[in-house]
N, C-alpha and C. Protein backbone atom coordinates (compact mmCIF):
# COMPACT_ATOMS: atom_id res chain seq x y z
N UNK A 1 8.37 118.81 13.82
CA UNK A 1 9.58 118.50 14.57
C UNK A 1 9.22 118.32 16.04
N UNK A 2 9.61 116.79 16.47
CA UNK A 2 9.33 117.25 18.01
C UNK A 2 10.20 118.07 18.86
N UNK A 3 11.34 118.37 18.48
CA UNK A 3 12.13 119.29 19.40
C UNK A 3 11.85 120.70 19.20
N UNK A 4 10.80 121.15 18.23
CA UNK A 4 10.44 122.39 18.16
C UNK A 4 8.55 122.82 18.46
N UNK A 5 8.92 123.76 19.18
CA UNK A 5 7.33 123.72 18.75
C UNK A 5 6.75 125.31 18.93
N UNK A 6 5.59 125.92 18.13
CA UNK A 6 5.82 126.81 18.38
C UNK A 6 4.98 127.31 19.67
N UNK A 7 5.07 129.09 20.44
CA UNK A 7 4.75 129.08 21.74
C UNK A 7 4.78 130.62 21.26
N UNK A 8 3.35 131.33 20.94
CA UNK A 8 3.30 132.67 21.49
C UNK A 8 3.71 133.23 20.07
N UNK A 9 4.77 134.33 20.04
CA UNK A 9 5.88 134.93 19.63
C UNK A 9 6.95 134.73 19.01
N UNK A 10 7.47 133.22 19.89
CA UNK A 10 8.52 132.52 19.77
C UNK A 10 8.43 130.84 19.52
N UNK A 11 9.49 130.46 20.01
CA UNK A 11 9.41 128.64 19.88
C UNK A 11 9.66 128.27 21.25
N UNK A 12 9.38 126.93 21.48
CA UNK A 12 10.56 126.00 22.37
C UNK A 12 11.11 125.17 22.16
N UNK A 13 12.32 125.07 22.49
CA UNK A 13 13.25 124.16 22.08
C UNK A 13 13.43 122.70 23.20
N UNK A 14 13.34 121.56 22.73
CA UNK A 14 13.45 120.31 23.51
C UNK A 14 15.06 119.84 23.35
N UNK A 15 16.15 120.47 24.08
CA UNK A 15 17.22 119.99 23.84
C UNK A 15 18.21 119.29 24.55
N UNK A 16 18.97 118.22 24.07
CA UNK A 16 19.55 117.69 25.10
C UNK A 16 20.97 117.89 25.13
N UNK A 17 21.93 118.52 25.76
CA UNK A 17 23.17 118.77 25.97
C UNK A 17 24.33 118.15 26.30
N UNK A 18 25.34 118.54 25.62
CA UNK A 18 26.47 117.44 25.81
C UNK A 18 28.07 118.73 26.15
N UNK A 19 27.74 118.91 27.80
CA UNK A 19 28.99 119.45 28.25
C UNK A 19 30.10 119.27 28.30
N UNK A 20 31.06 120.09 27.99
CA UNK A 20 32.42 119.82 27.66
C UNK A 20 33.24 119.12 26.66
N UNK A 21 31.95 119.12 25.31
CA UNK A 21 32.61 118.76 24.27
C UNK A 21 33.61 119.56 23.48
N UNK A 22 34.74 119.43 22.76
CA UNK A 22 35.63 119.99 22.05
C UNK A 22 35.07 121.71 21.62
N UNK A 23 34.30 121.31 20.99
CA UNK A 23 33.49 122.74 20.19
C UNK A 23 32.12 122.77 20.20
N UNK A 24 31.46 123.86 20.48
CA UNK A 24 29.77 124.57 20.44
C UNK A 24 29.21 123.85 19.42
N UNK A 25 28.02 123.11 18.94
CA UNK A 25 27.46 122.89 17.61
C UNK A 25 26.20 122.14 18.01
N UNK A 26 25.48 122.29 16.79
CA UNK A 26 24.60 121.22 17.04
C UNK A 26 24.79 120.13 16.35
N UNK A 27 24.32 118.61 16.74
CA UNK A 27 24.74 117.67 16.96
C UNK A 27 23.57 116.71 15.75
N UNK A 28 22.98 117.45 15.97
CA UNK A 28 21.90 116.50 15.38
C UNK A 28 20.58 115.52 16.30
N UNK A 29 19.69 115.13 15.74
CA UNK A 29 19.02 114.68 16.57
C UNK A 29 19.17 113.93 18.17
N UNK A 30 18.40 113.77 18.98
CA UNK A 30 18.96 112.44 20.49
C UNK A 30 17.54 112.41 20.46
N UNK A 31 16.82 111.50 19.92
CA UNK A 31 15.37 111.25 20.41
C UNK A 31 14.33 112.19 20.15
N UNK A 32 13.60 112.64 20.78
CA UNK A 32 12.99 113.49 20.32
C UNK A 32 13.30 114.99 21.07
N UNK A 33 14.68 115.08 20.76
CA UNK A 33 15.47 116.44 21.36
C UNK A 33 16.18 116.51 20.38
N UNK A 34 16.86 118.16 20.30
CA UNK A 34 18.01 118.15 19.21
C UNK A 34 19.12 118.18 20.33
N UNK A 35 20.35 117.27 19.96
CA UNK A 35 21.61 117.36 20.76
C UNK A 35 22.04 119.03 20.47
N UNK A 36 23.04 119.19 21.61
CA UNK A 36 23.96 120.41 21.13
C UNK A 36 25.00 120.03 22.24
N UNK A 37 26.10 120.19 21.35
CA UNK A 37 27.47 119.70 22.42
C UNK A 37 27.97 121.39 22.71
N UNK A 38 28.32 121.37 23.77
CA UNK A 38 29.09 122.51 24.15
C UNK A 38 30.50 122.54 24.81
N UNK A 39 31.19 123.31 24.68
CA UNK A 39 32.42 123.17 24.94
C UNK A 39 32.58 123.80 25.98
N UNK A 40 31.75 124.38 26.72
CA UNK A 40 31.78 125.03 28.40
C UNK A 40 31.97 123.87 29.53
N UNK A 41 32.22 123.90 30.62
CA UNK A 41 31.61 122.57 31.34
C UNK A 41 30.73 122.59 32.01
N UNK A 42 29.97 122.12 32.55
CA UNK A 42 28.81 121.99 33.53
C UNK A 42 29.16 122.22 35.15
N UNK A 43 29.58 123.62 35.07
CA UNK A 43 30.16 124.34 36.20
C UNK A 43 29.66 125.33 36.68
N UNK A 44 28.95 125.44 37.51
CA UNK A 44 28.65 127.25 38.04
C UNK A 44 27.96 128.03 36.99
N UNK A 45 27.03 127.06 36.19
CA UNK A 45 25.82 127.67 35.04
C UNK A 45 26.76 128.07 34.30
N UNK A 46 27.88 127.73 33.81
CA UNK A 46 28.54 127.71 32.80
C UNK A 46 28.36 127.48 31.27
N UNK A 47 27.50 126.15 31.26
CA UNK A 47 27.20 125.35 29.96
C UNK A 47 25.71 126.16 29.71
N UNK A 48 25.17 126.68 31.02
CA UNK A 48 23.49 127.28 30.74
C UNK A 48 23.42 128.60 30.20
N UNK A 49 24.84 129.25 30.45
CA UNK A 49 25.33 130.65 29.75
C UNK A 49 25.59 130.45 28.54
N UNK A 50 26.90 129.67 28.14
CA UNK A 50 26.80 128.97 26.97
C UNK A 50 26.12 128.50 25.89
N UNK A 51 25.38 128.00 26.56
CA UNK A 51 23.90 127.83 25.42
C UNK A 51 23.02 128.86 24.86
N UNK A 52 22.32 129.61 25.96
CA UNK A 52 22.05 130.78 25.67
C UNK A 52 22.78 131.45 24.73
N UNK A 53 23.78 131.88 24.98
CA UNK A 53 24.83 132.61 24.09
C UNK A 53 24.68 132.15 22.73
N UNK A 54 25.32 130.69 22.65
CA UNK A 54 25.38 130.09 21.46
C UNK A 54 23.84 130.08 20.97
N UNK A 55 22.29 129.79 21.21
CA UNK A 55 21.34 129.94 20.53
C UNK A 55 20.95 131.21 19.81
N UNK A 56 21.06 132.22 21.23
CA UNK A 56 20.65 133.68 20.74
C UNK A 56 21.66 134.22 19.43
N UNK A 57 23.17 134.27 19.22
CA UNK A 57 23.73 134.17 17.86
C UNK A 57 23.22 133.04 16.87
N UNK A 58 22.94 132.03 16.42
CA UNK A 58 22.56 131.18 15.51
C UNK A 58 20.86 131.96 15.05
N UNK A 59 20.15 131.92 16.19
CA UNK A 59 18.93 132.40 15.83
C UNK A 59 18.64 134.10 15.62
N UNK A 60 20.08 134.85 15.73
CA UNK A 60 19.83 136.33 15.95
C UNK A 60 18.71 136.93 16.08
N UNK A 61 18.66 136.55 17.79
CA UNK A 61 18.06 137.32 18.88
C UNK A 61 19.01 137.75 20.03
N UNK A 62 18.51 138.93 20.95
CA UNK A 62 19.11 139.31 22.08
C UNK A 62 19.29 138.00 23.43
N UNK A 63 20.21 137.92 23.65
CA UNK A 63 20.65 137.07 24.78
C UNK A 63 18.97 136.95 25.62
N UNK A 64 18.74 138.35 25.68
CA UNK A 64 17.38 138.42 26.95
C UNK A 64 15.85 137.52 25.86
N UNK A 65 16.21 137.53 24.62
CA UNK A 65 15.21 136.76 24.29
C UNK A 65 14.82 135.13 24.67
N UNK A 66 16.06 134.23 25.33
CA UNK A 66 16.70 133.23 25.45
C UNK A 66 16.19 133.55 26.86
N UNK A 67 15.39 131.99 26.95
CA UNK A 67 14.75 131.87 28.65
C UNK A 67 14.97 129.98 28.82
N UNK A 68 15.76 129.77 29.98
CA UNK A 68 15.48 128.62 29.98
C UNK A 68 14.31 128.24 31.16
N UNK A 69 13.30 127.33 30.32
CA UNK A 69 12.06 126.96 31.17
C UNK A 69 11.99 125.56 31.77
N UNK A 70 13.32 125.20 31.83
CA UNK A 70 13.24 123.53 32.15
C UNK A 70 14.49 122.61 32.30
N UNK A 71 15.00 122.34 33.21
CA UNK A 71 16.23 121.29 33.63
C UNK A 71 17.45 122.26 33.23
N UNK A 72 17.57 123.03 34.80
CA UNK A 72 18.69 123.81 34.97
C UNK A 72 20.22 123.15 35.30
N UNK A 73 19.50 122.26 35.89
CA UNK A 73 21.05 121.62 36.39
C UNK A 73 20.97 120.23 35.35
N UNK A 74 20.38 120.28 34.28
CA UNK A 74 19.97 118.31 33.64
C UNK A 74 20.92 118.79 32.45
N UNK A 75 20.55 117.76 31.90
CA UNK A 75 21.52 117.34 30.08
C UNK A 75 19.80 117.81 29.31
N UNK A 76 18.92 117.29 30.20
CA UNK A 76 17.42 117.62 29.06
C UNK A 76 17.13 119.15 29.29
N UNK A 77 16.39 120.13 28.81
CA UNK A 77 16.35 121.45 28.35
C UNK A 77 15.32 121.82 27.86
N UNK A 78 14.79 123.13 28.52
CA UNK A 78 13.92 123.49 27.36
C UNK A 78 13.82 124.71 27.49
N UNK A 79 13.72 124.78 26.19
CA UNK A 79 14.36 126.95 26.26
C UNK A 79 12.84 126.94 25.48
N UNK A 80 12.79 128.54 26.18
CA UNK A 80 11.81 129.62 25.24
C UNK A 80 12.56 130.43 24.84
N UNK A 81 12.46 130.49 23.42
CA UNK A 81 13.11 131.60 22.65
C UNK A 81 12.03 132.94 21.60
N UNK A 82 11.96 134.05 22.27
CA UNK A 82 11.08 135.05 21.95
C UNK A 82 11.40 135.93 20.35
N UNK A 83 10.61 135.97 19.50
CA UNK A 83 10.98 136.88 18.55
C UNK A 83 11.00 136.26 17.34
N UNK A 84 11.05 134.74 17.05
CA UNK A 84 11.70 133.51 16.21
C UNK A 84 10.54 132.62 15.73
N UNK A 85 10.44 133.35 14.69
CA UNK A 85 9.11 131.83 13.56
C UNK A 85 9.91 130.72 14.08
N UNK A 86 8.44 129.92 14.02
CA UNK A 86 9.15 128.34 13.45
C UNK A 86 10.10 127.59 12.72
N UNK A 87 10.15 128.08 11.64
CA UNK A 87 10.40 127.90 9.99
C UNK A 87 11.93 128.61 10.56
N UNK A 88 12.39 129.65 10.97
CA UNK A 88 13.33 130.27 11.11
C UNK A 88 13.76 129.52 12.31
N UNK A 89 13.65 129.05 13.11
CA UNK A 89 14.95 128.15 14.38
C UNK A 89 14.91 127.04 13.65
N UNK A 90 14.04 125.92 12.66
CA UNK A 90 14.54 125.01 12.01
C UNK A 90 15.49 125.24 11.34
N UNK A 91 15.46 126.18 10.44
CA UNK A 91 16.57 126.58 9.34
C UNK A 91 17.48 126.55 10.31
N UNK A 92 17.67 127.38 11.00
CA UNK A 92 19.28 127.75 11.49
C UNK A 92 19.66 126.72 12.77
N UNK A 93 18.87 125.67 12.97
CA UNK A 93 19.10 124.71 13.65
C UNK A 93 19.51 123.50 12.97
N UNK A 94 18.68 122.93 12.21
CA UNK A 94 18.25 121.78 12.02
C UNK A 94 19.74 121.19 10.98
């Protein structure tokens, strides 16, 4: 998968975001990122809380496992997520 790869412990995630959509989900592929629409807006690290939130429940890990390493203020993303096989953020992503 290119939007996954693994790192350490954990994975990283290559994702690209879609603020202020209706409802939290993932979206399905955008290139070689997985979309995820969120329903926060892109306000005052709003949508970057959001995400977090929403990954660390899907992948059940602690919020503090959830690091974003890349495009704080962008739509592109890239989280480190600590604690999480491979095989296990595909499943509960993909």
């Amino acid at each position: 998968m290119s939007w996954l790869r693994a790192d350490g412990d954990g994975v990283v995630l290559t994702l690209h975001i879609q603020p202020g959509a209706k409802k939290t989900e993932v979206a399905g592929r955008h290139g070689d990122a997985l979309k995820i629409r969120l329903a926060a807006p892109p306000v005052d690290g709003k949508a970057n809380e959001a995400l977090i939130a929403f990954l660390a429940k899907a992948l059940g890990v602690p919020k503090a496992n959830v690091e974003l390493v890349a495009g704080q203020t962008s739509r592109a993303k890239r989280l480190r997520i600590a604690g999480v096989a491979p095989a296990e953020a595909e499943a509960a992503l993909a």
